[in-house]
N, C-alpha and C. Protein backbone atom coordinates (compact mmCIF):
# COMPACT_ATOMS: atom_id res chain seq x y z
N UNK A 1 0.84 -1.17 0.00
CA UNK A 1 0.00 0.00 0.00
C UNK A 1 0.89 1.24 0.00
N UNK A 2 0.61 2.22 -0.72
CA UNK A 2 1.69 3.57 -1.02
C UNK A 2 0.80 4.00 0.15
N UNK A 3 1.89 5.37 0.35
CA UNK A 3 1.02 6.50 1.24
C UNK A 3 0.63 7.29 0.11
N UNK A 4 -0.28 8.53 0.97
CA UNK A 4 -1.05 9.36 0.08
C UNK A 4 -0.24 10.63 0.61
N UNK A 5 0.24 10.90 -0.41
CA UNK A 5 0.89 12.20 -0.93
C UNK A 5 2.26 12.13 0.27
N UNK A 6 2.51 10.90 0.67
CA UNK A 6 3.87 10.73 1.41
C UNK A 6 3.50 11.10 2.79
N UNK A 7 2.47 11.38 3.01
CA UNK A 7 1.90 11.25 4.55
C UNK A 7 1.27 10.12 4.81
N UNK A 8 1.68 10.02 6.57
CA UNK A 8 0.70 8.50 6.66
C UNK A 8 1.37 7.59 7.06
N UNK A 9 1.12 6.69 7.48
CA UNK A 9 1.98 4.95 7.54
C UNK A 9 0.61 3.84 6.40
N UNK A 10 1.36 2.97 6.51
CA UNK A 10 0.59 1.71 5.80
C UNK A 10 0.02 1.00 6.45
N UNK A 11 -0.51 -0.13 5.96
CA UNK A 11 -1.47 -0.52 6.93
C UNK A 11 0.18 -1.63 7.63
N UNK A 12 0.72 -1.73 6.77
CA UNK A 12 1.40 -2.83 7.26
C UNK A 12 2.56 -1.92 8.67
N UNK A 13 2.78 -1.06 8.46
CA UNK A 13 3.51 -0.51 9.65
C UNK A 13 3.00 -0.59 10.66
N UNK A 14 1.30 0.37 10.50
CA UNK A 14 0.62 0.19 11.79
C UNK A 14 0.67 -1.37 12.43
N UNK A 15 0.73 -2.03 11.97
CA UNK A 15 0.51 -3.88 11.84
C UNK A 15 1.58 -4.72 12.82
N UNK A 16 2.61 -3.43 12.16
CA UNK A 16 3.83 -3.80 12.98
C UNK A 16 4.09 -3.02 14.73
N UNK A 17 3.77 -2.04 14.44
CA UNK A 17 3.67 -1.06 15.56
C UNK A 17 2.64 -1.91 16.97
N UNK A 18 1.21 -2.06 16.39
CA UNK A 18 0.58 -3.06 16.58
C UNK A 18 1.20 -3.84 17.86
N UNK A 19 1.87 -5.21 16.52
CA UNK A 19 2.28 -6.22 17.49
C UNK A 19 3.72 -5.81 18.23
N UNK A 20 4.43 -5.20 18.02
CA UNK A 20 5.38 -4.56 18.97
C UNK A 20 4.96 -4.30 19.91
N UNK A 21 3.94 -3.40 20.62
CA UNK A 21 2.77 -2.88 21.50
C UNK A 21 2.69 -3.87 22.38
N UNK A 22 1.89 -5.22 21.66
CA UNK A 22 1.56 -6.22 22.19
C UNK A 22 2.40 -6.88 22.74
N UNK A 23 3.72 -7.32 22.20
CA UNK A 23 4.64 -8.19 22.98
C UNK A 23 5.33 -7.12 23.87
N UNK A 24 5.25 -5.98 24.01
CA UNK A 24 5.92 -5.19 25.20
C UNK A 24 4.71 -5.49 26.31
N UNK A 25 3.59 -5.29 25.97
CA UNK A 25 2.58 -5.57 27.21
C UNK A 25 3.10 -7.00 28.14
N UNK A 26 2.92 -8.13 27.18
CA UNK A 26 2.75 -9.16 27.41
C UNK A 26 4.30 -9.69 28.06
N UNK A 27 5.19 -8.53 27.55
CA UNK A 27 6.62 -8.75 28.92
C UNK A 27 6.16 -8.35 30.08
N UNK A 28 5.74 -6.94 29.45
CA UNK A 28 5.48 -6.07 31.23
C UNK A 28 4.35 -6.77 32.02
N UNK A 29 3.67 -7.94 32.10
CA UNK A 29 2.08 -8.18 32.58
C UNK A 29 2.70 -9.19 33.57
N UNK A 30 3.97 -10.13 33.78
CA UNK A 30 4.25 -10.47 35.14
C UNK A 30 4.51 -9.64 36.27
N UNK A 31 5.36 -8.56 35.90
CA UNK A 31 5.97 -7.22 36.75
C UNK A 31 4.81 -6.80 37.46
N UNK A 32 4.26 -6.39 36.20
CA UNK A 32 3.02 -5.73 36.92
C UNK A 32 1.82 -6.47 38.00
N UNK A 33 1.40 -7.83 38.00
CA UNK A 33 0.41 -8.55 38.42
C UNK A 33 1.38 -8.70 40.01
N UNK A 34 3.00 -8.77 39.73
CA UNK A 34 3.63 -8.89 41.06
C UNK A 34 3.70 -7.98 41.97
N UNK A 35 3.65 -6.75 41.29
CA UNK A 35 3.28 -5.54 42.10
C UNK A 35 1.58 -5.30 42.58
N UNK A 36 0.98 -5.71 41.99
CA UNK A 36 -0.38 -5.59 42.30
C UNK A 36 -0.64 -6.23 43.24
N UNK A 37 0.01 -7.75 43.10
CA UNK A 37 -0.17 -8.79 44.83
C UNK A 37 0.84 -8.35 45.62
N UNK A 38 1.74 -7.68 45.47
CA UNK A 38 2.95 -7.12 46.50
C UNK A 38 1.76 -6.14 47.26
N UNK A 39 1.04 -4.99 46.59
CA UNK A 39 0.46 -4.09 47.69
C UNK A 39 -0.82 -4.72 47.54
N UNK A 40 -1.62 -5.87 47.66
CA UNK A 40 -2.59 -6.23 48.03
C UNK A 40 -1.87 -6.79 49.48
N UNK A 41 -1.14 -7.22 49.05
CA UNK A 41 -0.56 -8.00 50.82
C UNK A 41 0.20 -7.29 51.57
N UNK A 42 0.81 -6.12 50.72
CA UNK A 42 0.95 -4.83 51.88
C UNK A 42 -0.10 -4.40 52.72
N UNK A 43 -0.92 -4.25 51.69
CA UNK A 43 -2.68 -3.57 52.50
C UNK A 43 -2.92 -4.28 54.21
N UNK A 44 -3.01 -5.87 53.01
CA UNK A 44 -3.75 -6.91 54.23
C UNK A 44 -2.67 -6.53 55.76
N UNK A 45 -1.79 -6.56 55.60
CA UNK A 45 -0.42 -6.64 56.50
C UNK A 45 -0.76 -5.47 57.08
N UNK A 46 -0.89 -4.50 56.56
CA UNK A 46 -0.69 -3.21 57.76
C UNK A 46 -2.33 -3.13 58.11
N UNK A 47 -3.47 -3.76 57.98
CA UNK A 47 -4.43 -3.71 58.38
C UNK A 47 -4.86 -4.95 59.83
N UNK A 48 -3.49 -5.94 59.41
CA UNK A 48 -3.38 -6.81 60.47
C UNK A 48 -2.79 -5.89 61.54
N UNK A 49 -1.66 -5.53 61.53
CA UNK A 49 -1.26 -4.92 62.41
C UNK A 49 -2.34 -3.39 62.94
N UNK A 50 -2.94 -3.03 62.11
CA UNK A 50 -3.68 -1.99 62.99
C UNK A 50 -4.44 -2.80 63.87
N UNK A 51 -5.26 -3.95 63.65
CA UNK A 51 -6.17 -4.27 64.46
C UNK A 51 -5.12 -5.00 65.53
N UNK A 52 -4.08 -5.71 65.90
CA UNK A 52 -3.24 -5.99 66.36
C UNK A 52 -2.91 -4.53 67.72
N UNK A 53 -2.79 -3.63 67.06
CA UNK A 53 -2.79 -2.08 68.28
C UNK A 53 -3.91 -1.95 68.83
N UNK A 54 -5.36 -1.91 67.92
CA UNK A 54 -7.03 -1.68 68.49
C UNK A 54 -6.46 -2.76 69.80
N UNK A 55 -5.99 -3.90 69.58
CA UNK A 55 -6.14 -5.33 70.28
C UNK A 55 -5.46 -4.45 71.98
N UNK A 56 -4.34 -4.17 71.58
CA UNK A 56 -3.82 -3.42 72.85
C UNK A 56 -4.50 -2.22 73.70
N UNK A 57 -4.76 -1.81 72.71
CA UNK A 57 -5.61 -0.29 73.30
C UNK A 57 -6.96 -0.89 73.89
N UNK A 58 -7.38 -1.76 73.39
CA UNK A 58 -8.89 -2.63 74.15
C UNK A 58 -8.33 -2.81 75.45
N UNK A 59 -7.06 -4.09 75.54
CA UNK A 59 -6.32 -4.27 76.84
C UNK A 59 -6.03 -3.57 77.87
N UNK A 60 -5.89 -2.52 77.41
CA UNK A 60 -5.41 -1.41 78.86
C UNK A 60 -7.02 -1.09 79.28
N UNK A 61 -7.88 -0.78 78.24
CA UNK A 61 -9.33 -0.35 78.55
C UNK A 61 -9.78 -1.46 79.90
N UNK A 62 -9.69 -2.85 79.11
CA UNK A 62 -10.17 -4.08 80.14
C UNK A 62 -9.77 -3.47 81.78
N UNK A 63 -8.33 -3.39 81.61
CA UNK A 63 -7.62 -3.12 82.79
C UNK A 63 -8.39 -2.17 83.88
N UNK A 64 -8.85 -1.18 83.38
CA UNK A 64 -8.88 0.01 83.82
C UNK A 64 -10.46 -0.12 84.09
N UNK A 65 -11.73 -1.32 83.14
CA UNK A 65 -12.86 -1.23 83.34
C UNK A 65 -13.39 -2.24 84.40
N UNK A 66 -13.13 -2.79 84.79
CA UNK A 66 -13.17 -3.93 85.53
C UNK A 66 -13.96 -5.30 85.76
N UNK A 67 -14.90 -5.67 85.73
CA UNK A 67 -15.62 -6.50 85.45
C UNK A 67 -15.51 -7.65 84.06
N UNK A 68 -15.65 -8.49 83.65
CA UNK A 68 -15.05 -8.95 82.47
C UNK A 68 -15.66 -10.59 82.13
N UNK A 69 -16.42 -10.63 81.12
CA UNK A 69 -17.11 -11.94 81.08
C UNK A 69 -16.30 -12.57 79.72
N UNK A 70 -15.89 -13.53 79.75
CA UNK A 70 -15.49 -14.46 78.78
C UNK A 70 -16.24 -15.02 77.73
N UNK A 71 -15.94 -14.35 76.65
CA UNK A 71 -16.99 -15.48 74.90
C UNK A 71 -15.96 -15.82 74.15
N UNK A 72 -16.33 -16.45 73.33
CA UNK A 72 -15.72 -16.84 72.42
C UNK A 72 -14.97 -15.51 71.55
N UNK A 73 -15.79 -14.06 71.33
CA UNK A 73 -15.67 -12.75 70.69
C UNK A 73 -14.44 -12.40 71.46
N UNK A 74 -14.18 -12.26 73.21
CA UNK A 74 -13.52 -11.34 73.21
C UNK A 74 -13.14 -12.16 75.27
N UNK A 75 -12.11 -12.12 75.44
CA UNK A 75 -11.56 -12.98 76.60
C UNK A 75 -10.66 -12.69 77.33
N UNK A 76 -10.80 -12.68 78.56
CA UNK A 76 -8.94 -12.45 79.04
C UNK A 76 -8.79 -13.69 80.12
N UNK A 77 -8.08 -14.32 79.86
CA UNK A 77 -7.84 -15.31 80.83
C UNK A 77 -6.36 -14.64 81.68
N UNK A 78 -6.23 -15.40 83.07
CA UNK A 78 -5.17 -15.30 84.04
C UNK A 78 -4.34 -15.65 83.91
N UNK A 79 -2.82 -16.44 84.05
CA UNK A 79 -1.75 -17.43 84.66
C UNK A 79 -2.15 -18.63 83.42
N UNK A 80 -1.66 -18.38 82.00
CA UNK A 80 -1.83 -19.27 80.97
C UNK A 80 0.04 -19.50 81.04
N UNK A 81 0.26 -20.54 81.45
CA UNK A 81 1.66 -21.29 80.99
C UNK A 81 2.11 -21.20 79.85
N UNK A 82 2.76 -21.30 79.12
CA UNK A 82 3.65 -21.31 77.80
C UNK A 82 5.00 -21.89 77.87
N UNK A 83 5.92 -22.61 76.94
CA UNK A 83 6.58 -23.18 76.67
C UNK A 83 7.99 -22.94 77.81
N UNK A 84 8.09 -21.58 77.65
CA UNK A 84 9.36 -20.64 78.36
C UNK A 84 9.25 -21.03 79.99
N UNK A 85 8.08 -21.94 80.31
CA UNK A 85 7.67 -22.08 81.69
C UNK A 85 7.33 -20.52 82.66
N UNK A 86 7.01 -19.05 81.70
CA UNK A 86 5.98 -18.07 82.27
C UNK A 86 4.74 -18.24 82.14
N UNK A 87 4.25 -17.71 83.12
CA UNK A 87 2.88 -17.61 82.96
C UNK A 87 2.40 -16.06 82.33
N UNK A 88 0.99 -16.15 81.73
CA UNK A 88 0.91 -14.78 80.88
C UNK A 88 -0.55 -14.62 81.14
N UNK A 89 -0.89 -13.65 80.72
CA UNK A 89 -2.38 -13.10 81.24
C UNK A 89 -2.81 -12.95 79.17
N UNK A 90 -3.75 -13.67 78.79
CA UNK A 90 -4.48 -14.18 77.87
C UNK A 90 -5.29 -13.21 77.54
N UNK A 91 -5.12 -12.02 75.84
CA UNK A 91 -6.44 -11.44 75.62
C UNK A 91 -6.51 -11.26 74.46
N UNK A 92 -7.50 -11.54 74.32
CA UNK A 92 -8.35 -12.44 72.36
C UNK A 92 -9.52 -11.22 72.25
N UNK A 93 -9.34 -10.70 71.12
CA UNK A 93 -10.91 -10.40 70.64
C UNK A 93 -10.82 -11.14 68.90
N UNK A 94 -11.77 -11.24 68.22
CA UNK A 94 -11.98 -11.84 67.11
C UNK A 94 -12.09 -10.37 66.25
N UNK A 95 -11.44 -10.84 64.87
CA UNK A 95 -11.76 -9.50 64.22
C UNK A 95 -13.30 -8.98 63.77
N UNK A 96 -13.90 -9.93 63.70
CA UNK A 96 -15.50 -8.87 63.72
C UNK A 96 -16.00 -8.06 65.19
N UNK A 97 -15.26 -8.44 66.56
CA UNK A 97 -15.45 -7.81 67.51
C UNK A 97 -14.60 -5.97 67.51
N UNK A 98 -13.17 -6.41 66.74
CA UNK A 98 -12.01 -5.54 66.40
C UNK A 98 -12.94 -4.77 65.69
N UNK A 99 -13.83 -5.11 64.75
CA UNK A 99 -14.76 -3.88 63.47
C UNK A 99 -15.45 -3.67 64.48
N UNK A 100 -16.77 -3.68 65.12
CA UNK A 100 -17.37 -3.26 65.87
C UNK A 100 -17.02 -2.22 67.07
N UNK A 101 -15.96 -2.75 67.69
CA UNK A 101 -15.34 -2.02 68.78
C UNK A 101 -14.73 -0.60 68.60
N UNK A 102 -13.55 -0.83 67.52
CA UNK A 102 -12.93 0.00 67.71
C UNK A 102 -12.72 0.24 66.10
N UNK A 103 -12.33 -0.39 65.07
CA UNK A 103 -12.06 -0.29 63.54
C UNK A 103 -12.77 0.15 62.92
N UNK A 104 -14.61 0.49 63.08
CA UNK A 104 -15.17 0.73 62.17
C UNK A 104 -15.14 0.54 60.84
N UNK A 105 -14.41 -0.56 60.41
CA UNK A 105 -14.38 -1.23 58.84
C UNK A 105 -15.59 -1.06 57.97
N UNK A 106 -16.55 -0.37 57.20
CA UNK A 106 -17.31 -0.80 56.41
C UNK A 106 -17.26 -1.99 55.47
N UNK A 107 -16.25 -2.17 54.54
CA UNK A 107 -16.20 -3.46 53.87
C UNK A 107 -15.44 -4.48 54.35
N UNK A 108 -15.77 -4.70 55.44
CA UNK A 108 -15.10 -5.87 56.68
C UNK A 108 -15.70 -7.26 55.89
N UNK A 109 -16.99 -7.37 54.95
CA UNK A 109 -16.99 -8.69 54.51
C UNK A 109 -15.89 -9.55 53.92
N UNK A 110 -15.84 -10.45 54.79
CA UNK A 110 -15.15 -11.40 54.17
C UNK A 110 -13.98 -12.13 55.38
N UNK A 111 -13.85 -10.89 56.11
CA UNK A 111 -12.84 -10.96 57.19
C UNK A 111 -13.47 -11.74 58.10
N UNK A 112 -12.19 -12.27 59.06
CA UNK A 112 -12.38 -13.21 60.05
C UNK A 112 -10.98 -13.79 60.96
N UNK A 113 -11.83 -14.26 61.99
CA UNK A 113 -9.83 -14.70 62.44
C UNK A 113 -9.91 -13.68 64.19
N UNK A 114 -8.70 -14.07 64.89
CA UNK A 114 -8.73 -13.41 66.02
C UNK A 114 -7.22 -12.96 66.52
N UNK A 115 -7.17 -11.86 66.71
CA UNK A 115 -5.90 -11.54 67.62
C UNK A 115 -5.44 -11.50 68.88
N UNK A 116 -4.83 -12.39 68.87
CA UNK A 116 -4.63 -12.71 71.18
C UNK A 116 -3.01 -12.26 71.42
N UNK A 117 -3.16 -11.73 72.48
CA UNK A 117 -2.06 -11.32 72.83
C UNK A 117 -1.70 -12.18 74.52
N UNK A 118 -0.63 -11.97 74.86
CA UNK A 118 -0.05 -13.43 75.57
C UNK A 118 1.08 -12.05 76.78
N UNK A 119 0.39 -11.34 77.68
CA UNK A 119 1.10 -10.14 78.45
C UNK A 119 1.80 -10.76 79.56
N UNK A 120 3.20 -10.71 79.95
CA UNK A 120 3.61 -11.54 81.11
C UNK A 120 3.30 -10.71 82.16
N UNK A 121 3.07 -11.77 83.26
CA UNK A 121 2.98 -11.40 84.53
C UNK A 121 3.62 -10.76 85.29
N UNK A 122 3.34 -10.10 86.42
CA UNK A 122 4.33 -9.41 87.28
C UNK A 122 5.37 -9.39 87.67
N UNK A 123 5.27 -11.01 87.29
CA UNK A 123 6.44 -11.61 88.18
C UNK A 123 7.78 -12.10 87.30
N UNK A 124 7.11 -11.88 86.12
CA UNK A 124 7.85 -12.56 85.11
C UNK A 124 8.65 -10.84 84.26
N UNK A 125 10.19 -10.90 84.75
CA UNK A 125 10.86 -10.26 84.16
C UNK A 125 11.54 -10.49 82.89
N UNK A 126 11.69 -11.61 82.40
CA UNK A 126 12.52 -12.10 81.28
C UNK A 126 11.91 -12.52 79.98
N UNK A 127 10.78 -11.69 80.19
CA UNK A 127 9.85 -12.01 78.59
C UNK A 127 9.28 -10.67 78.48
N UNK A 128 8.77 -10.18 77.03
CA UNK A 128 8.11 -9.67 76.14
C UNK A 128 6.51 -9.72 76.29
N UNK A 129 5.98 -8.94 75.88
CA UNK A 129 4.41 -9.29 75.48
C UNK A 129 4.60 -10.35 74.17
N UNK A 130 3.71 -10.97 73.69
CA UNK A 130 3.42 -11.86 72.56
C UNK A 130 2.20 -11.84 71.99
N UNK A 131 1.94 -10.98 70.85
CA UNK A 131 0.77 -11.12 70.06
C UNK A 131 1.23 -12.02 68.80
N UNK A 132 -0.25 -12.59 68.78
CA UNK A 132 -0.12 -13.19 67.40
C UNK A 132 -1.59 -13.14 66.68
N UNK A 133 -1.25 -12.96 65.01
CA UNK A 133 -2.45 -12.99 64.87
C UNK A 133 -2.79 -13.78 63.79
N UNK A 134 -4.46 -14.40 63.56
CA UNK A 134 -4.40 -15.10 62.84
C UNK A 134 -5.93 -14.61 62.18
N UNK A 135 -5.84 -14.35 61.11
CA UNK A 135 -7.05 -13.78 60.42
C UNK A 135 -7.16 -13.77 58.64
N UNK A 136 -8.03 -13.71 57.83
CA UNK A 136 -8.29 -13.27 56.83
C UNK A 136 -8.84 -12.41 56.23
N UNK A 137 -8.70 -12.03 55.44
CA UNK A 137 -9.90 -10.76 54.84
C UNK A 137 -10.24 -11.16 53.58
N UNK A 138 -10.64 -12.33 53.25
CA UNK A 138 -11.56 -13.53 51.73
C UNK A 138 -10.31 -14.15 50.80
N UNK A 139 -8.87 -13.36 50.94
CA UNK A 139 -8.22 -13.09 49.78
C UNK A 139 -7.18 -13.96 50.88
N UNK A 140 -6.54 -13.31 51.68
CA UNK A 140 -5.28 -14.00 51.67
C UNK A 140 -5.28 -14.43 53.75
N UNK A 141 -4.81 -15.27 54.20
CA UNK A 141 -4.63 -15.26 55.07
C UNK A 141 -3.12 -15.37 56.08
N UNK A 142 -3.06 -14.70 56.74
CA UNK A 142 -2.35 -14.52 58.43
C UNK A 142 -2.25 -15.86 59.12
N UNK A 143 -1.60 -16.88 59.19
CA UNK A 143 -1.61 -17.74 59.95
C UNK A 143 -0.18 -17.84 61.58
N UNK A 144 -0.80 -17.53 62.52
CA UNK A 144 -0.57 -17.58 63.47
C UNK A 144 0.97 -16.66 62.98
N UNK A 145 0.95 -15.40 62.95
CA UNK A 145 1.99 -14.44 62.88
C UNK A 145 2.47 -13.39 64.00
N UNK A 146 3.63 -12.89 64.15
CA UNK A 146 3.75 -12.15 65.16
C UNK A 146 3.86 -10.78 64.43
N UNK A 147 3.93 -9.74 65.76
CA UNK A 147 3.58 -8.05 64.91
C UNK A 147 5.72 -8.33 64.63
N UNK A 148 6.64 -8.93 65.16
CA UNK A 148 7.97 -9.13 64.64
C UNK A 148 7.88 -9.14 63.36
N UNK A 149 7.33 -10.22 63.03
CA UNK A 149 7.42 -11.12 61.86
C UNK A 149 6.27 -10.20 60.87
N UNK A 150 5.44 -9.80 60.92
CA UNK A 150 5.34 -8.85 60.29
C UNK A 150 5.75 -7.49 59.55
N UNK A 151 6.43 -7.03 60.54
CA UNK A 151 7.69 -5.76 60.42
C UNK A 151 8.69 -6.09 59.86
N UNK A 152 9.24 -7.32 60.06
CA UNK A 152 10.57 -7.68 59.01
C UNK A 152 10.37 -8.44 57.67
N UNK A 153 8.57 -8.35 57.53
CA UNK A 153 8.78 -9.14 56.00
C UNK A 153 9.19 -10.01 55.77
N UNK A 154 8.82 -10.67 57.03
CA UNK A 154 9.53 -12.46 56.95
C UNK A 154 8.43 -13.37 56.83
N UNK A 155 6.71 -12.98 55.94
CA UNK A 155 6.02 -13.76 56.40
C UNK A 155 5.42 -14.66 54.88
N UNK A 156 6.19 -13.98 53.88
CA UNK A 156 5.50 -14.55 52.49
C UNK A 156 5.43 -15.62 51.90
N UNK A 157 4.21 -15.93 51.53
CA UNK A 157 4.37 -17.26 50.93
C UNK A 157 4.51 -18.74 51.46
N UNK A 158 4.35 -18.75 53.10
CA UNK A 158 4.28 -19.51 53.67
C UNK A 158 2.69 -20.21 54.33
N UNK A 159 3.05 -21.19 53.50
CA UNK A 159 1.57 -22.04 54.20
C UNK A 159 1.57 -22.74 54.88
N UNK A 160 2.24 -22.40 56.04
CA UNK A 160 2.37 -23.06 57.62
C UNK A 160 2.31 -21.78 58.55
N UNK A 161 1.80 -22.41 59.62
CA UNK A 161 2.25 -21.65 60.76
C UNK A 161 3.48 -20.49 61.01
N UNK A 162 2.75 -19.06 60.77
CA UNK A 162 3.81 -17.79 60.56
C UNK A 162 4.31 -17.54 59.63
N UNK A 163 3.03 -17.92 58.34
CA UNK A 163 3.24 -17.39 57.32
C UNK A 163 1.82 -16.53 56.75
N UNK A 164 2.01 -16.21 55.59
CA UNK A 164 0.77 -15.51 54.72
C UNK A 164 0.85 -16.56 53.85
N UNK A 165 -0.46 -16.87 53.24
CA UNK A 165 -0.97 -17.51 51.86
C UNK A 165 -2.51 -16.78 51.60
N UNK A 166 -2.67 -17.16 50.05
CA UNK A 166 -3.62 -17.10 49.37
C UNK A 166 -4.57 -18.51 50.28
N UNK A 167 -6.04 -17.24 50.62
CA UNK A 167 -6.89 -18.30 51.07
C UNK A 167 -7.87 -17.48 51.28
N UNK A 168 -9.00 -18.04 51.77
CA UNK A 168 -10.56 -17.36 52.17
C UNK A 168 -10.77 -17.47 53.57
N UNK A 169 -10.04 -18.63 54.53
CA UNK A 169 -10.45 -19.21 55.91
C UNK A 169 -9.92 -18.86 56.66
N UNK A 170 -9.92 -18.53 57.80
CA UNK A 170 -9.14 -18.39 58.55
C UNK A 170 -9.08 -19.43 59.81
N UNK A 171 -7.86 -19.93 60.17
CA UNK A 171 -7.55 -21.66 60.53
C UNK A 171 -8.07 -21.56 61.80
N UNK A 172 -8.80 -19.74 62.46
CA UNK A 172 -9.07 -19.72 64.09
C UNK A 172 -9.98 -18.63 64.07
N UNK A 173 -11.16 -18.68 64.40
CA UNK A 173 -12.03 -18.05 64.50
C UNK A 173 -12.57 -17.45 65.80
N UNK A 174 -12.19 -17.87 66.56
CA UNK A 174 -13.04 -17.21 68.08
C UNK A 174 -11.43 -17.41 69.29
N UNK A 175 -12.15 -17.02 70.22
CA UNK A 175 -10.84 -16.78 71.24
C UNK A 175 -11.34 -18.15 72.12
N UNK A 176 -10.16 -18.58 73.20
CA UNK A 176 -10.13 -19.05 74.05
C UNK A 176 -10.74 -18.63 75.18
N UNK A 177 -11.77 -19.81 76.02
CA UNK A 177 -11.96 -19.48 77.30
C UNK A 177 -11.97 -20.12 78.76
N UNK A 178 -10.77 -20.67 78.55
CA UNK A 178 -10.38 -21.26 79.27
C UNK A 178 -8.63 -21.22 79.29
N UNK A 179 -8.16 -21.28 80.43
CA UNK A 179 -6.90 -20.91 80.69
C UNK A 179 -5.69 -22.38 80.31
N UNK A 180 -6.40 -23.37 80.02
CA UNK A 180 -5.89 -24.27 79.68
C UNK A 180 -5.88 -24.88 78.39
N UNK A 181 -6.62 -23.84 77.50
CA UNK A 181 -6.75 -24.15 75.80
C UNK A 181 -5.43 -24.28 75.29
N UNK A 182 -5.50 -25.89 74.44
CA UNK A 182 -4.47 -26.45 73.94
C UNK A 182 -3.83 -25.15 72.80
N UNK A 183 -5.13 -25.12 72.02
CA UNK A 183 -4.97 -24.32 70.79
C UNK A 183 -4.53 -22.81 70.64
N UNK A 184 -4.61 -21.77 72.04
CA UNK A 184 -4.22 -20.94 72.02
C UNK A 184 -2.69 -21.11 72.49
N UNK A 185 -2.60 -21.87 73.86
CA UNK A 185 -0.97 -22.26 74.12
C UNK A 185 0.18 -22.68 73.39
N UNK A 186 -0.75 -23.37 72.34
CA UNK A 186 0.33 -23.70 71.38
C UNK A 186 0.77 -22.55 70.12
N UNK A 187 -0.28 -21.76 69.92
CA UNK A 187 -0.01 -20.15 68.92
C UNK A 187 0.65 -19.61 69.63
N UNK A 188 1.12 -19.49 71.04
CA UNK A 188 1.46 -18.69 72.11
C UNK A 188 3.37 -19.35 71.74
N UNK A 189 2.99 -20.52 71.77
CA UNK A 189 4.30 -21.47 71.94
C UNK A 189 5.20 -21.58 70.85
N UNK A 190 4.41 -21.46 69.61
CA UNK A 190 4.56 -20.89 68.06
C UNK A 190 5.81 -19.68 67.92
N UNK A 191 5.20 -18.52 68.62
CA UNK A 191 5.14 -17.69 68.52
C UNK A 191 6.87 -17.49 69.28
N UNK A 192 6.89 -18.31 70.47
CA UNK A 192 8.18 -17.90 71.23
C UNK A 192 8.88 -18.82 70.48
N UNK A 193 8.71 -19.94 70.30
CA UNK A 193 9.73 -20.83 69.94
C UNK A 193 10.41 -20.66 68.43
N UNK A 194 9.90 -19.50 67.42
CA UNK A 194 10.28 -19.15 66.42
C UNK A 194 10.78 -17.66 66.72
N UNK A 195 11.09 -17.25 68.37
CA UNK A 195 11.73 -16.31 68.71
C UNK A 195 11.35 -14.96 67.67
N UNK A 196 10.38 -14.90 67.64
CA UNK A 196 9.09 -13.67 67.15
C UNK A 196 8.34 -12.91 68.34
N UNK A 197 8.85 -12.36 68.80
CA UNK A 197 8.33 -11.16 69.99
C UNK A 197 7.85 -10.10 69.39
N UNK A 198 7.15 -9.25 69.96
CA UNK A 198 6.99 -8.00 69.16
C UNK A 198 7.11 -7.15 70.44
């Protein structure tokens, strides 16, 4: 095909231009989809950790309000043992209690999961507080993580215990109420024995 009056491209240039276009997309479309799940799981991550602080700021409230009934939503147990042989004072709320309370989340569907924190006792000088949290928001989940292990970006891609994966469930839904729950002692035990404090 000529051009007209030497202006113009052909059809066959455009054709070429075209698929040039196309195979530059189709390099750039891993980069890009990796950055898109890089700050989707940034999001999730610093939204764990906010409700992870709500979790503390509830705690001192408990402290200070006095009275205190145990559910499955929201708990503080006494003198819970852990691995290190301290005892720790036990406090769980679930993240739909975390939206209600204090987060005000509007598009909280989907989320689920609970954050307990593990505070040593009076008596106990040689430990840390220990939160861990374990939650989802439909897309990816938190399995039994510390606010450490969060901050250093040590949690990707792991589908075990103190990692993040792609998922909808979350492996813990309600808190402990009882001071002798296997299942929280052992997130507790998780948590020290992979020397993750926060």
């Amino acid at each position: 095909m000529k051009r007209l009056n030497g202006k113009g491209f052909t059809l066959i240039e455009l054709l070429a231009v075209i698929v040039i276009l196309a195979l530059l997309i189709l390099l750039a479309m891993p980069n890009v989809i990796n950055l898109i799940n890089r700050a989707q799981t940034g999001a999730f991550v610093t939204e764990a950790t906010g409700y992870a602080k709500a979790l503390e700021q509830d705690y001192v409230l408990s402290q200070i309000g006095g009275a205190f009934t145990n559910s499955s939503e929201k708990s503080l147990l006494k003198n819970v043992r852990l691995s290190n042989g301290n005892t720790y004072t036990y406090y769980c709320m679930t993240i739909d209690q975390l939206n209600k309370d204090h987060m005000d989340k509007s598009n909280a569907a989907g989320y689920a999961g609970v954050v307990e924190a593990f505070y040593p006792n009076s008596t106990v000088t040689n430990s840390s507080a220990i939160t861990v949290i374990t939650m989802t928001n439909g897309s990816y989940v938190l399995n039994t993580v510390s606010l450490t292990t969060l901050a250093q970006n040590s949690y990707q891609n792991q589908e075990v215990i103190g990692g993040l994966y792609a998922g909808t469930e979350s492996p813990v839904i309600g808190c402990a109420t009882a001071s002798d729950n296997r299942d929280a002692i052992e997130r507790g035990d998780a948590i020290i024995n992979g020397g993750q404090f926060n």
